[in-house]
C-alpha atoms as a PDB file:
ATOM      1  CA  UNK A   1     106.414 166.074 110.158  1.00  0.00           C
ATOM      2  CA  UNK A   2     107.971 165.848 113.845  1.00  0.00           C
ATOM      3  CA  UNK A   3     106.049 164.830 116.512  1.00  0.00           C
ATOM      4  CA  UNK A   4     105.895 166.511 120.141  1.00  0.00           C
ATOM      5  CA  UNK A   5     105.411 164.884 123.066  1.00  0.00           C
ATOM      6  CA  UNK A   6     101.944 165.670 124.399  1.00  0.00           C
ATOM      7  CA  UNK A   7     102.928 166.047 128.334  1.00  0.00           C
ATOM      8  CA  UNK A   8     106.101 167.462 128.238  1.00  0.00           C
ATOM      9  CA  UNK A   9     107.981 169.197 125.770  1.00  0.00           C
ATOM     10  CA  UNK A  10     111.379 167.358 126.479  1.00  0.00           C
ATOM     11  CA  UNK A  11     111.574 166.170 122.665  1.00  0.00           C
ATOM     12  CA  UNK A  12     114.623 168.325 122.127  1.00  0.00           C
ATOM     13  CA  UNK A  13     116.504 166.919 124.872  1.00  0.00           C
ATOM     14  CA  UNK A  14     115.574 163.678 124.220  1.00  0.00           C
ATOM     15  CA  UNK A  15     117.198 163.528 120.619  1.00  0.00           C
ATOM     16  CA  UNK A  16     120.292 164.964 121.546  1.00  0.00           C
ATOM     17  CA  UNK A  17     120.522 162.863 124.388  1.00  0.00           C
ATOM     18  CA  UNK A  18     119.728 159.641 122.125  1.00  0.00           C
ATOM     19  CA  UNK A  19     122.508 161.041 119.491  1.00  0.00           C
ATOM     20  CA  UNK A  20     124.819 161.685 121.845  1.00  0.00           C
ATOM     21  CA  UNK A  21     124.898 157.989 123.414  1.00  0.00           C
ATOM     22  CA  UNK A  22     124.954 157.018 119.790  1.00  0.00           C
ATOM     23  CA  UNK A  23     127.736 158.723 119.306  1.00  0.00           C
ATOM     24  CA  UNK A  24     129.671 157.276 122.046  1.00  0.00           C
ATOM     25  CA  UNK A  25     128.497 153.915 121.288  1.00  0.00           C
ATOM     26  CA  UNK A  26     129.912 154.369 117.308  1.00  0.00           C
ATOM     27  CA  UNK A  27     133.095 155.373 119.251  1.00  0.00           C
ATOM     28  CA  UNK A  28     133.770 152.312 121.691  1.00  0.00           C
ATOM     29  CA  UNK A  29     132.843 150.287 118.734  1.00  0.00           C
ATOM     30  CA  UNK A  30     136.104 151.441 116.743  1.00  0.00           C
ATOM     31  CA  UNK A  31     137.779 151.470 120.352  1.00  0.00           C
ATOM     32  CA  UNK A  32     136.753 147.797 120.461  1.00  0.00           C
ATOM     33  CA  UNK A  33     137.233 146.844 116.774  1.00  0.00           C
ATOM     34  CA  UNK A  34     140.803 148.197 117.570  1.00  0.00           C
ATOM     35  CA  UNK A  35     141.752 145.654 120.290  1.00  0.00           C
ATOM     36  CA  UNK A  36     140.443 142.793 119.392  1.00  0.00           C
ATOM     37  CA  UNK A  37     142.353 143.971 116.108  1.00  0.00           C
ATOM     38  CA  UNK A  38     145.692 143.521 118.472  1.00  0.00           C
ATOM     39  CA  UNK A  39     144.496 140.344 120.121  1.00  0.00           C
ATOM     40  CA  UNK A  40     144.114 138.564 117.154  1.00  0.00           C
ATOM     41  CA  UNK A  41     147.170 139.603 115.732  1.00  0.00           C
ATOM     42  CA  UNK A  42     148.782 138.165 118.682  1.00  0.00           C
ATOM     43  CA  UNK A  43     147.716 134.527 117.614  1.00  0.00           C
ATOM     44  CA  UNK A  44     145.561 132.284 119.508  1.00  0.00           C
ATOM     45  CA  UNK A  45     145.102 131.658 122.938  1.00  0.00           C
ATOM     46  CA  UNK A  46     144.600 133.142 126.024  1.00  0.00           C
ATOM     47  CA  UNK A  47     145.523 136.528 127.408  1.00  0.00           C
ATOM     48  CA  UNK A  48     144.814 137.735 131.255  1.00  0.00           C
ATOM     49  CA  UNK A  49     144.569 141.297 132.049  1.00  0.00           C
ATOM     50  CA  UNK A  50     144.439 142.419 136.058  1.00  0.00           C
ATOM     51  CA  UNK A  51     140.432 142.122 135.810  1.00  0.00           C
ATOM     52  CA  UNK A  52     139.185 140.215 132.851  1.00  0.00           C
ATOM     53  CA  UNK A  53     141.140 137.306 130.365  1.00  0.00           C
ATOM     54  CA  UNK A  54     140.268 137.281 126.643  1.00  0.00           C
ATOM     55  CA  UNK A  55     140.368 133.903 124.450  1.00  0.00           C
ATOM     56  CA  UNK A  56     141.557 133.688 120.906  1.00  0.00           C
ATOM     57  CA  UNK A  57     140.551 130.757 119.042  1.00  0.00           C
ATOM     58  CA  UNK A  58     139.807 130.364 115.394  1.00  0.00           C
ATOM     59  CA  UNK A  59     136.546 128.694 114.130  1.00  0.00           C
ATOM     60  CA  UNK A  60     137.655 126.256 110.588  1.00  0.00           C
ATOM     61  CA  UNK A  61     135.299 126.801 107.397  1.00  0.00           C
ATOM     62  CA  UNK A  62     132.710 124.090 107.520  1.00  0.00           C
ATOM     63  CA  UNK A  63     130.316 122.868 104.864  1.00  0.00           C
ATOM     64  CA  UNK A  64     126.847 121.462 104.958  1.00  0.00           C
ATOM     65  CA  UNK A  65     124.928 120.205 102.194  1.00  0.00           C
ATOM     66  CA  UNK A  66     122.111 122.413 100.779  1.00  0.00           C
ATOM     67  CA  UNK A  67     118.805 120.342 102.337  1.00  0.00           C
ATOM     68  CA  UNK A  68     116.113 122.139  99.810  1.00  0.00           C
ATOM     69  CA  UNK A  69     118.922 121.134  96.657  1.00  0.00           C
ATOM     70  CA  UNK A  70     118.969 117.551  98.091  1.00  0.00           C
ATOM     71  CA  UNK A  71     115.020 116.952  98.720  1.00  0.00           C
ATOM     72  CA  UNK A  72     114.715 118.750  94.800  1.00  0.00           C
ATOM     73  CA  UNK A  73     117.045 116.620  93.360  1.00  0.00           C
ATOM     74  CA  UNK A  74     116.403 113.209  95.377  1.00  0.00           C
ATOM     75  CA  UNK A  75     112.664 113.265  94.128  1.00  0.00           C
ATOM     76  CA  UNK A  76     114.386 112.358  90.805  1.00  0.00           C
ATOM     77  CA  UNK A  77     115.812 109.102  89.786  1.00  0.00           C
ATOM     78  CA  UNK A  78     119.267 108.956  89.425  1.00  0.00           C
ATOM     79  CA  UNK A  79     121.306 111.201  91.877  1.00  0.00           C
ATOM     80  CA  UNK A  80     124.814 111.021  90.908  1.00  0.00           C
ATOM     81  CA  UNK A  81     126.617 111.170  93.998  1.00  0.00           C
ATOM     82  CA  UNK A  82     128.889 114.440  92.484  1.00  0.00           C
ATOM     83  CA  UNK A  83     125.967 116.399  92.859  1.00  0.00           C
ATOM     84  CA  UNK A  84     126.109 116.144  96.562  1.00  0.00           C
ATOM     85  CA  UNK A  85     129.540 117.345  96.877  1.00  0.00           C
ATOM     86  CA  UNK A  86     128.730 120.515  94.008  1.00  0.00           C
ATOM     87  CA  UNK A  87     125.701 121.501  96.415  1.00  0.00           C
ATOM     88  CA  UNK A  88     127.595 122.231  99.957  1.00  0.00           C
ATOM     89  CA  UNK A  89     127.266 125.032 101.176  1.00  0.00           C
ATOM     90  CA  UNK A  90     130.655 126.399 102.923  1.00  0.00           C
ATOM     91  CA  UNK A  91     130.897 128.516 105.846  1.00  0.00           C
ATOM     92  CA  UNK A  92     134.078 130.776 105.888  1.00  0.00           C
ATOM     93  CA  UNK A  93     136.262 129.842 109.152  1.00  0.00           C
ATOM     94  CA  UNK A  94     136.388 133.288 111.947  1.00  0.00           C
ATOM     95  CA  UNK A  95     137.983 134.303 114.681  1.00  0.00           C
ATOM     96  CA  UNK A  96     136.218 134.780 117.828  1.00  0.00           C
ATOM     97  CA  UNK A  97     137.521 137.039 121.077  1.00  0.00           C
ATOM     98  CA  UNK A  98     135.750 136.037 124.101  1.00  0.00           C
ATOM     99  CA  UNK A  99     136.391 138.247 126.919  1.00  0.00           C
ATOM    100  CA  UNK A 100     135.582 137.146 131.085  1.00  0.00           C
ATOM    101  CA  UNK A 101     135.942 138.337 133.934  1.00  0.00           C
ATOM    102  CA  UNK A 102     139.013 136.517 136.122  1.00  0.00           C
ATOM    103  CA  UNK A 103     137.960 134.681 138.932  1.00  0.00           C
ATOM    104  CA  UNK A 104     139.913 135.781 142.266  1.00  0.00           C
END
């Protein structure tokens, strides 16, 4: 059932409003996806536009070992130290865009 506001019936307005900013947002989203799409593809490093400078750097895959596998396994006797390196857990590597604003 939809609800109504109690003071002022501005409910209508209100959704559209809300789906039309949602809309917009969905919108620069692809707009954004888009160029950073083009800055990455240009390789790493640093761009500067008139206003603002975007960074491209890459982030390398890490791994960590798995500390609830370790404490498990370490409360028994005889760890074999193989079982350490079969219980990382690995972190893809990314790309991250940072974008600033250039200082005048």
């Amino acid at each position: 059932m939809a609800t109504k506001f109690n003071t002022i019936d501005l409910a209508g307005s209100v959704v559209d409003r809300l789906g039309d900013i949602k809309a917009q947002i969905a919108e620069l989203k692809a707009i954004e996806a888009n160029l950073i799409g083009i800055l990455v593809n240009g390789g790493e490093g640093a761009v500067d536009g008139d206003t603002f400078r975007a960074t491209v750097s890459s982030v390398a895959e890490r791994s960590s070992l798995d500390a609830k596998a370790a404490e498990a396994k370490l409360r028994e006797l005889g760890v074999d130290g193989r079982w350490f390196s079969k219980n990382q857990k690995v972190t893809k590597g990314y790309t991250v865009v940072k974008v600033v604003a250039r200082k005048a």
